[in-house]
PDB file of N, CA and C in Angstrom:
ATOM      1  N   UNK A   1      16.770  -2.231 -22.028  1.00  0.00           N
ATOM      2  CA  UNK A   1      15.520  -2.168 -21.289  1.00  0.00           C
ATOM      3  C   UNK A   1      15.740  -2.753 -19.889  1.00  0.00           C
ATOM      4  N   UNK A   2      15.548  -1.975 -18.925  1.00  0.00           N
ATOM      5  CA  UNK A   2      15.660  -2.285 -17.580  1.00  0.00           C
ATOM      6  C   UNK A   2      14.117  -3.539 -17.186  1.00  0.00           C
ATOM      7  N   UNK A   3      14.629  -4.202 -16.752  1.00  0.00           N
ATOM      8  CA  UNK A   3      13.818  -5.228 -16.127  1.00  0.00           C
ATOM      9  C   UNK A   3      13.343  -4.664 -14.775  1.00  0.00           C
ATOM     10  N   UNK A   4      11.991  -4.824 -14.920  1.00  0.00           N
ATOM     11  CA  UNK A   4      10.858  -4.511 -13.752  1.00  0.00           C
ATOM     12  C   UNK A   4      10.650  -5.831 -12.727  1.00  0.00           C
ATOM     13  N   UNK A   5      10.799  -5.027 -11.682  1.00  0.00           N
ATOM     14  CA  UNK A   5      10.820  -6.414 -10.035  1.00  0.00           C
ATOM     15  C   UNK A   5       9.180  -6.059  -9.888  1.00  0.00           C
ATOM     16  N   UNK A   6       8.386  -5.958 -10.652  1.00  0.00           N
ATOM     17  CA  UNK A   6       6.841  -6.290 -10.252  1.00  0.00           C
ATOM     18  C   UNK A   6       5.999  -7.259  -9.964  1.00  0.00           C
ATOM     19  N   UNK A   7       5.201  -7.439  -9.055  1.00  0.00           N
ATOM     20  CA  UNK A   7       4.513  -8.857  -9.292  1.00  0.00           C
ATOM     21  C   UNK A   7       3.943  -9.115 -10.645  1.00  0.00           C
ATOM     22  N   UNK A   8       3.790  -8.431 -11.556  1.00  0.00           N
ATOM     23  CA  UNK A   8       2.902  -8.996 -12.828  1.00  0.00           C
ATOM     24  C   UNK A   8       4.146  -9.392 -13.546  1.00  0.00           C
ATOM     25  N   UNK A   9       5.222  -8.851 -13.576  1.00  0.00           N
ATOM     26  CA  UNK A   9       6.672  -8.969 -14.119  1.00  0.00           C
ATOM     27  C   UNK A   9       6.960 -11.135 -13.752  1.00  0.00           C
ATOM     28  N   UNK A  10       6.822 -11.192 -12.579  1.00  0.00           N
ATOM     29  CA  UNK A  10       7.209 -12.247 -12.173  1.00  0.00           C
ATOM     30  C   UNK A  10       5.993 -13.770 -12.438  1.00  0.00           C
ATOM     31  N   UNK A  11       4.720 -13.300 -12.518  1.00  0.00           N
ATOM     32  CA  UNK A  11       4.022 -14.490 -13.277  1.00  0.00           C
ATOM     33  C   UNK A  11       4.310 -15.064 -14.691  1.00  0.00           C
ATOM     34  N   UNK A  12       4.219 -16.305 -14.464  1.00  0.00           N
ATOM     35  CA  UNK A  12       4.662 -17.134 -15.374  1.00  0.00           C
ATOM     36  C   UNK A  12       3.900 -17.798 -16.687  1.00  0.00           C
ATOM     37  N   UNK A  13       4.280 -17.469 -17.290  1.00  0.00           N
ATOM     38  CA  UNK A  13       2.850 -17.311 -18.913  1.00  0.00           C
ATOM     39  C   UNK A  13       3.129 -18.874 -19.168  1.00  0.00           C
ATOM     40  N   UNK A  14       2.665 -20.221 -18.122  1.00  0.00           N
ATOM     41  CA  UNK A  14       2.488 -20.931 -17.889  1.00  0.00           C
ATOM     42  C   UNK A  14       1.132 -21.634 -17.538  1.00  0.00           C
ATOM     43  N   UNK A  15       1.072 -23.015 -17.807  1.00  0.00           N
ATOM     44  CA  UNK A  15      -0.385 -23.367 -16.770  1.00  0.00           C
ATOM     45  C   UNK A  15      -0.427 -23.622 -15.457  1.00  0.00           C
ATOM     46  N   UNK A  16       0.569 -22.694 -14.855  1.00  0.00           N
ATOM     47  CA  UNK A  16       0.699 -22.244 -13.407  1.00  0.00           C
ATOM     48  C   UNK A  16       0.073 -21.333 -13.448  1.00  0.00           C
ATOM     49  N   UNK A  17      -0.135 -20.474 -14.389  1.00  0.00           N
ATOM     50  CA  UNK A  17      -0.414 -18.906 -13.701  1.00  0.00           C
ATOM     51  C   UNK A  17      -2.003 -18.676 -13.093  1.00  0.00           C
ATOM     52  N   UNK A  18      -2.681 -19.765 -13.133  1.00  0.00           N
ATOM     53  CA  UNK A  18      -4.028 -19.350 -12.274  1.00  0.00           C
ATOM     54  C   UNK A  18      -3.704 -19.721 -10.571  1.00  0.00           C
ATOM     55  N   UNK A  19      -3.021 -20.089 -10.352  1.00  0.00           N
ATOM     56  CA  UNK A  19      -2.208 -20.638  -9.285  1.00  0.00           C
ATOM     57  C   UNK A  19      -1.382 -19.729  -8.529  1.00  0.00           C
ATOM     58  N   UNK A  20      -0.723 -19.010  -9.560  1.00  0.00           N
ATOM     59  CA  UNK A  20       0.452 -18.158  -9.130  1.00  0.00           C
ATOM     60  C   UNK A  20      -0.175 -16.813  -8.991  1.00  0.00           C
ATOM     61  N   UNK A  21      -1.147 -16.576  -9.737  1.00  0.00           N
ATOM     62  CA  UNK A  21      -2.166 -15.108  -9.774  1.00  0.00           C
ATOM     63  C   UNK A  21      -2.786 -15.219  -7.865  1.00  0.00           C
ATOM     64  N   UNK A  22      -3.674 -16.706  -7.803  1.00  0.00           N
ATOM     65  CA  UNK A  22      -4.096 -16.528  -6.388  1.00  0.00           C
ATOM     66  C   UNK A  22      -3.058 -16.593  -5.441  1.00  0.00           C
ATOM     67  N   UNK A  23      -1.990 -16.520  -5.331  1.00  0.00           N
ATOM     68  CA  UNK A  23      -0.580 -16.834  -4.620  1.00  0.00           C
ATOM     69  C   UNK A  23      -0.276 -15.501  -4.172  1.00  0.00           C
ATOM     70  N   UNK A  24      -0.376 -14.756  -5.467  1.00  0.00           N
ATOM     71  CA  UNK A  24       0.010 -12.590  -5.554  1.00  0.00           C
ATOM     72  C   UNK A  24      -1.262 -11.975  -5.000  1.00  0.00           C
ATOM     73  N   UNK A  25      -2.256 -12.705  -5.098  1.00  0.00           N
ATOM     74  CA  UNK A  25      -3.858 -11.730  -5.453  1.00  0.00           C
ATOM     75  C   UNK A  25      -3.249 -10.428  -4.694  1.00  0.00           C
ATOM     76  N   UNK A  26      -2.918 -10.211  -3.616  1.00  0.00           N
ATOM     77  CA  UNK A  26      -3.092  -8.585  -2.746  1.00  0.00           C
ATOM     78  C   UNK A  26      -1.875  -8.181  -3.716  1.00  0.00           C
ATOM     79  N   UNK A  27      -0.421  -8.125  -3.660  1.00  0.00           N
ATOM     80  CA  UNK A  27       0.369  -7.272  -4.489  1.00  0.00           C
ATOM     81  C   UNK A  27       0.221  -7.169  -6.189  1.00  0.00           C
ATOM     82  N   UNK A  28      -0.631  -8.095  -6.565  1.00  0.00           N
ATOM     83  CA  UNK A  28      -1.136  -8.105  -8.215  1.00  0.00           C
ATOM     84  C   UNK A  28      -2.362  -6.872  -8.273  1.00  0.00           C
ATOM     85  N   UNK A  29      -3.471  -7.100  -7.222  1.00  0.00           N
ATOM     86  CA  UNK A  29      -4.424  -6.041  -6.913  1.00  0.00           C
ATOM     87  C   UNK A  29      -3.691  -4.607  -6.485  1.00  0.00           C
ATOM     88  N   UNK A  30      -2.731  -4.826  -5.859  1.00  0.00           N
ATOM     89  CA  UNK A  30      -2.085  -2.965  -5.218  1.00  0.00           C
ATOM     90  C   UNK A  30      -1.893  -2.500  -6.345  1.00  0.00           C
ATOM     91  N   UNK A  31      -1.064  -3.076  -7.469  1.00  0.00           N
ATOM     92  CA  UNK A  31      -0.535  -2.291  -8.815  1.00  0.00           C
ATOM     93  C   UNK A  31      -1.594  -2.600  -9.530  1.00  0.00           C
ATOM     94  N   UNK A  32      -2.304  -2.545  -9.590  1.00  0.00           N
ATOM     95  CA  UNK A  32      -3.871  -2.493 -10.615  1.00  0.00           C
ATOM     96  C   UNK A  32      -4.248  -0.793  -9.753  1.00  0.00           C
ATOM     97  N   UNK A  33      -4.596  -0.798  -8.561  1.00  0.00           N
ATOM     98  CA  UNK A  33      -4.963   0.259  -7.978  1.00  0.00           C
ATOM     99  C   UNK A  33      -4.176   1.469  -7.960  1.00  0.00           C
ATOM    100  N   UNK A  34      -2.765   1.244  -7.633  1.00  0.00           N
ATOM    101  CA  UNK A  34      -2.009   1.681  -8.373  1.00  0.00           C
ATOM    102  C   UNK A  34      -1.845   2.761  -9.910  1.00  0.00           C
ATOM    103  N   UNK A  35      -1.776   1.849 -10.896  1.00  0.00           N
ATOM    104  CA  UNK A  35      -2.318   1.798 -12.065  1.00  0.00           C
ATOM    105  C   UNK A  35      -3.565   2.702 -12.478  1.00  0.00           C
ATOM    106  N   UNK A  36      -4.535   3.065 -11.310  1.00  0.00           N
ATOM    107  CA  UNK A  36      -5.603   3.782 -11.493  1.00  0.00           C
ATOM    108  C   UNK A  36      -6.869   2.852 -11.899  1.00  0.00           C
ATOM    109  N   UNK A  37      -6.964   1.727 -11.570  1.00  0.00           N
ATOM    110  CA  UNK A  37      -8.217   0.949 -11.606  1.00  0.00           C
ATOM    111  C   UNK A  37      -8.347   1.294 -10.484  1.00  0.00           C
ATOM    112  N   UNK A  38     -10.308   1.247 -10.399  1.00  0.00           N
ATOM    113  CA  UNK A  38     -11.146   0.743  -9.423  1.00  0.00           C
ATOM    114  C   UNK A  38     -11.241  -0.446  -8.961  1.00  0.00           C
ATOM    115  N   UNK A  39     -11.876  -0.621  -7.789  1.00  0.00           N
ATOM    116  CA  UNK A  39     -11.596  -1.882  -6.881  1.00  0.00           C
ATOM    117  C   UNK A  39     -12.566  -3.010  -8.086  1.00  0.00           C
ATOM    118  N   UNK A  40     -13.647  -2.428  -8.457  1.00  0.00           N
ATOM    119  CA  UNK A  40     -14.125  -3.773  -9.195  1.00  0.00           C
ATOM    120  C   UNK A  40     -13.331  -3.909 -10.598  1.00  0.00           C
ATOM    121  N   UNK A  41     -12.984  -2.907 -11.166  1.00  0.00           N
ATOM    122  CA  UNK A  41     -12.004  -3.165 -12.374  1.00  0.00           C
ATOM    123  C   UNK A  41     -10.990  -4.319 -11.666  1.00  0.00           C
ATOM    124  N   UNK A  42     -10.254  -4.195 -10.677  1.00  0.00           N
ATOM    125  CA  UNK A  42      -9.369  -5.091 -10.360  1.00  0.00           C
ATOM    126  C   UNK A  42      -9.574  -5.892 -10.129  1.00  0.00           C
ATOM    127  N   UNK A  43     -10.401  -6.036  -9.309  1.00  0.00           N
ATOM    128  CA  UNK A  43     -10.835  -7.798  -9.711  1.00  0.00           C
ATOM    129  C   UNK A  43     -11.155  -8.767 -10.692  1.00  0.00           C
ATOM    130  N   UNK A  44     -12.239  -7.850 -11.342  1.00  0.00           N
ATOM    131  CA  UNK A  44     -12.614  -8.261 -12.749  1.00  0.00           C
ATOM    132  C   UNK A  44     -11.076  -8.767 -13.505  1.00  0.00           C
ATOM    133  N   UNK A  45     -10.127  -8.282 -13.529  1.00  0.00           N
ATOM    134  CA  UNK A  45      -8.866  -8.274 -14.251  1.00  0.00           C
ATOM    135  C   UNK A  45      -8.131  -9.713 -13.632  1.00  0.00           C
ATOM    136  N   UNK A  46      -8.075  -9.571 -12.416  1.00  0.00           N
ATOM    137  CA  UNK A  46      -7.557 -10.592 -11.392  1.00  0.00           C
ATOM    138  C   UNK A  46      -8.671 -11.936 -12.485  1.00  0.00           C
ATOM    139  N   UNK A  47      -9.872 -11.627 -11.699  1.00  0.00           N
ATOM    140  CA  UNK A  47     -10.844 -12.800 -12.385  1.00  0.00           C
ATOM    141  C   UNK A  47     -10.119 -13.404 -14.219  1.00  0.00           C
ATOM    142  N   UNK A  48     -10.022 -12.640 -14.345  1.00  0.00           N
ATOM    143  CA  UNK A  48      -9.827 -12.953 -16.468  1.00  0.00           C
ATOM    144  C   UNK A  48      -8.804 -13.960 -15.709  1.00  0.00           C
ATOM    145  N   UNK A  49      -7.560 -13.375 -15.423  1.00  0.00           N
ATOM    146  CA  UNK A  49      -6.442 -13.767 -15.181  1.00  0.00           C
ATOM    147  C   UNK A  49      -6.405 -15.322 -15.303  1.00  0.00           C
ATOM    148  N   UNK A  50      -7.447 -15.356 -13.961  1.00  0.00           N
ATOM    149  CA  UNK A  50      -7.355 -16.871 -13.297  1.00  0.00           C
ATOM    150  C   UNK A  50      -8.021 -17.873 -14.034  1.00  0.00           C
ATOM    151  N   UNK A  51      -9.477 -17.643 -14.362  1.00  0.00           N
ATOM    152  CA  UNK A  51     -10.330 -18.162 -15.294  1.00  0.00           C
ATOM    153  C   UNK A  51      -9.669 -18.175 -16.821  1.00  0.00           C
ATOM    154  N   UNK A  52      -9.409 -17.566 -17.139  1.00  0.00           N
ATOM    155  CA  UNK A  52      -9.182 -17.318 -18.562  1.00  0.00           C
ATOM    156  C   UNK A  52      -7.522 -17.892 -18.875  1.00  0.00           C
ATOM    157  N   UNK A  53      -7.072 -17.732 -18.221  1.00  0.00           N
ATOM    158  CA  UNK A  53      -5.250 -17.969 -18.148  1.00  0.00           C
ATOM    159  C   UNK A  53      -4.755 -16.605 -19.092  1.00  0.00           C
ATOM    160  N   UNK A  54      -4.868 -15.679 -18.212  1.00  0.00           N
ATOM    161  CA  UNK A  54      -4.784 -14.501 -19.982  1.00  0.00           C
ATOM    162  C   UNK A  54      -3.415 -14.093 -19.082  1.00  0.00           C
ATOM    163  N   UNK A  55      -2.698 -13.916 -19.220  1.00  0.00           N
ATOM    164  CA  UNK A  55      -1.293 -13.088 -18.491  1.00  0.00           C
ATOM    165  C   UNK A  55      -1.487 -11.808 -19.321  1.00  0.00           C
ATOM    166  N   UNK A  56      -1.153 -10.802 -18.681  1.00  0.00           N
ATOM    167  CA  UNK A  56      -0.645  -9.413 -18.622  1.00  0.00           C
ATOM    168  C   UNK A  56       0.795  -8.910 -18.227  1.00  0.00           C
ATOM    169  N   UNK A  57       1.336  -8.245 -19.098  1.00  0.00           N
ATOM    170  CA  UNK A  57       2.866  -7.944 -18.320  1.00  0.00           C
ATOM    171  C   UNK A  57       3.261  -6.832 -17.545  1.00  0.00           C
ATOM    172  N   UNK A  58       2.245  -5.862 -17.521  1.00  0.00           N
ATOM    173  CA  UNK A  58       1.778  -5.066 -16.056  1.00  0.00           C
ATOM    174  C   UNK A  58       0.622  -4.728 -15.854  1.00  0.00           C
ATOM    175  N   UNK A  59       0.119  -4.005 -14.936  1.00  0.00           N
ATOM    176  CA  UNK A  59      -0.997  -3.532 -14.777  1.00  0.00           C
ATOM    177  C   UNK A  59      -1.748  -2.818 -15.333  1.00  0.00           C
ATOM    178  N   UNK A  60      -0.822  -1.759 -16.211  1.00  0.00           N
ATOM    179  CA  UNK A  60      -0.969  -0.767 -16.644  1.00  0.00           C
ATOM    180  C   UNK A  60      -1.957  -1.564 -18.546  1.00  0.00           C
ATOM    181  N   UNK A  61      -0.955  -2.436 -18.608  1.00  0.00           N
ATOM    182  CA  UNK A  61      -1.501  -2.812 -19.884  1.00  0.00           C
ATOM    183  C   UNK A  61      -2.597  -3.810 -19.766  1.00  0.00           C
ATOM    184  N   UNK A  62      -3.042  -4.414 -18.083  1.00  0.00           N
ATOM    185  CA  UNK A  62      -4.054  -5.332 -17.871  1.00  0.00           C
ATOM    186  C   UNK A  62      -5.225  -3.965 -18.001  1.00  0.00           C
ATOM    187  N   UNK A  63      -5.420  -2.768 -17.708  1.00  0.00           N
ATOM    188  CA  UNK A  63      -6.008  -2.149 -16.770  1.00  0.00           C
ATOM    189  C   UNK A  63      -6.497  -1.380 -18.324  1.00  0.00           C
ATOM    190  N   UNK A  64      -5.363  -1.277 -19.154  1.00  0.00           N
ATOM    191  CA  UNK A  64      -6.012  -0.899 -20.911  1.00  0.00           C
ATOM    192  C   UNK A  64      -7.052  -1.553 -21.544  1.00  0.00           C
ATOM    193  N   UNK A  65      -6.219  -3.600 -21.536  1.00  0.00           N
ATOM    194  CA  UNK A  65      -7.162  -4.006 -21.973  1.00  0.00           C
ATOM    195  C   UNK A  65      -8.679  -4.183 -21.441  1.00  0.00           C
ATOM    196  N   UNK A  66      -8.538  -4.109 -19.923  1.00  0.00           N
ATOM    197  CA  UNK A  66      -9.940  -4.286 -19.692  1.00  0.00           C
ATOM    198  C   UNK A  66     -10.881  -2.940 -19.967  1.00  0.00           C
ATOM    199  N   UNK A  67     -10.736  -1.978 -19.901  1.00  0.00           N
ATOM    200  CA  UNK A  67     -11.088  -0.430 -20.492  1.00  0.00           C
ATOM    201  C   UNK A  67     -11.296  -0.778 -22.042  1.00  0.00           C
ATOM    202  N   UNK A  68     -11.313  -1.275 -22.545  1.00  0.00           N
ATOM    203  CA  UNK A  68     -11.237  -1.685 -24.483  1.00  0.00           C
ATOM    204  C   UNK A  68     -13.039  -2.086 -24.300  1.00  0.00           C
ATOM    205  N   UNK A  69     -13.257  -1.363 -25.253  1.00  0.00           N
ATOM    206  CA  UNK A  69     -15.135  -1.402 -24.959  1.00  0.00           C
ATOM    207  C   UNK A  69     -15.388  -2.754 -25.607  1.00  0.00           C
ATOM    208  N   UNK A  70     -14.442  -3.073 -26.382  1.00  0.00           N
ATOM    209  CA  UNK A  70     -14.659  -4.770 -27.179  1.00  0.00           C
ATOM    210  C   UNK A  70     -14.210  -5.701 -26.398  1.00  0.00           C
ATOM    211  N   UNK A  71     -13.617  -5.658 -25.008  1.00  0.00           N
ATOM    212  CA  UNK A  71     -13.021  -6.792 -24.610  1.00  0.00           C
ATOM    213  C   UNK A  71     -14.134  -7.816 -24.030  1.00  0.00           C
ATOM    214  N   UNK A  72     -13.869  -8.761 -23.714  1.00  0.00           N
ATOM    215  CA  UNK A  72     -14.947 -10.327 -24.042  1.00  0.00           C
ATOM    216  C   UNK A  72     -14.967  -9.947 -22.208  1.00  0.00           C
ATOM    217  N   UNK A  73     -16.631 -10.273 -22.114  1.00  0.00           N
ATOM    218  CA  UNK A  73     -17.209  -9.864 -20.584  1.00  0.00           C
ATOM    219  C   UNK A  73     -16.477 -11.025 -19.950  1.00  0.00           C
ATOM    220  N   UNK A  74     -16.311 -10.827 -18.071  1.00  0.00           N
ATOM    221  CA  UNK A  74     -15.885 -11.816 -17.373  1.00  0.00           C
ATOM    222  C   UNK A  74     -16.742 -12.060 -16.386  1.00  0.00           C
TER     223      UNK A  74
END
């Protein structure tokens, strides 16, 4: 498995990462948009991130779970 140079690749599933999320916010937000989220989906996602400490390991799978009609409001 080839290793991905992404910003979501490089946050740290640490109690840094609300820290390190506002550090990325614009290249964490491009690959959400990217990804095919809308501008408020991406934030909303960004938001979990920081508040919540939830790490994601790309966009693609942040951008699923928030689309999941059960996922917990932010």
């Amino acid at each position: 498995m080839a290793t991905e140079n992404t910003a979501f690749a490089q946050l740290p599933a640490d109690d840094t990462l609300p820290r390190a999320v506002r550090e990325r916010w614009v290249p964490l937000q491009a690959e959400l948009l990217r990804a095919g989220a809308c501008w408020e989906e991406s934030l909303a996602i960004l938001r979990e991130m920081v508040s919540h400490r939830r790490p994601f390991p790309s966009a693609a799978e942040a951008l699923a779970w928030y689309r999941k009609p059960y996922h917990p409001p932010v």
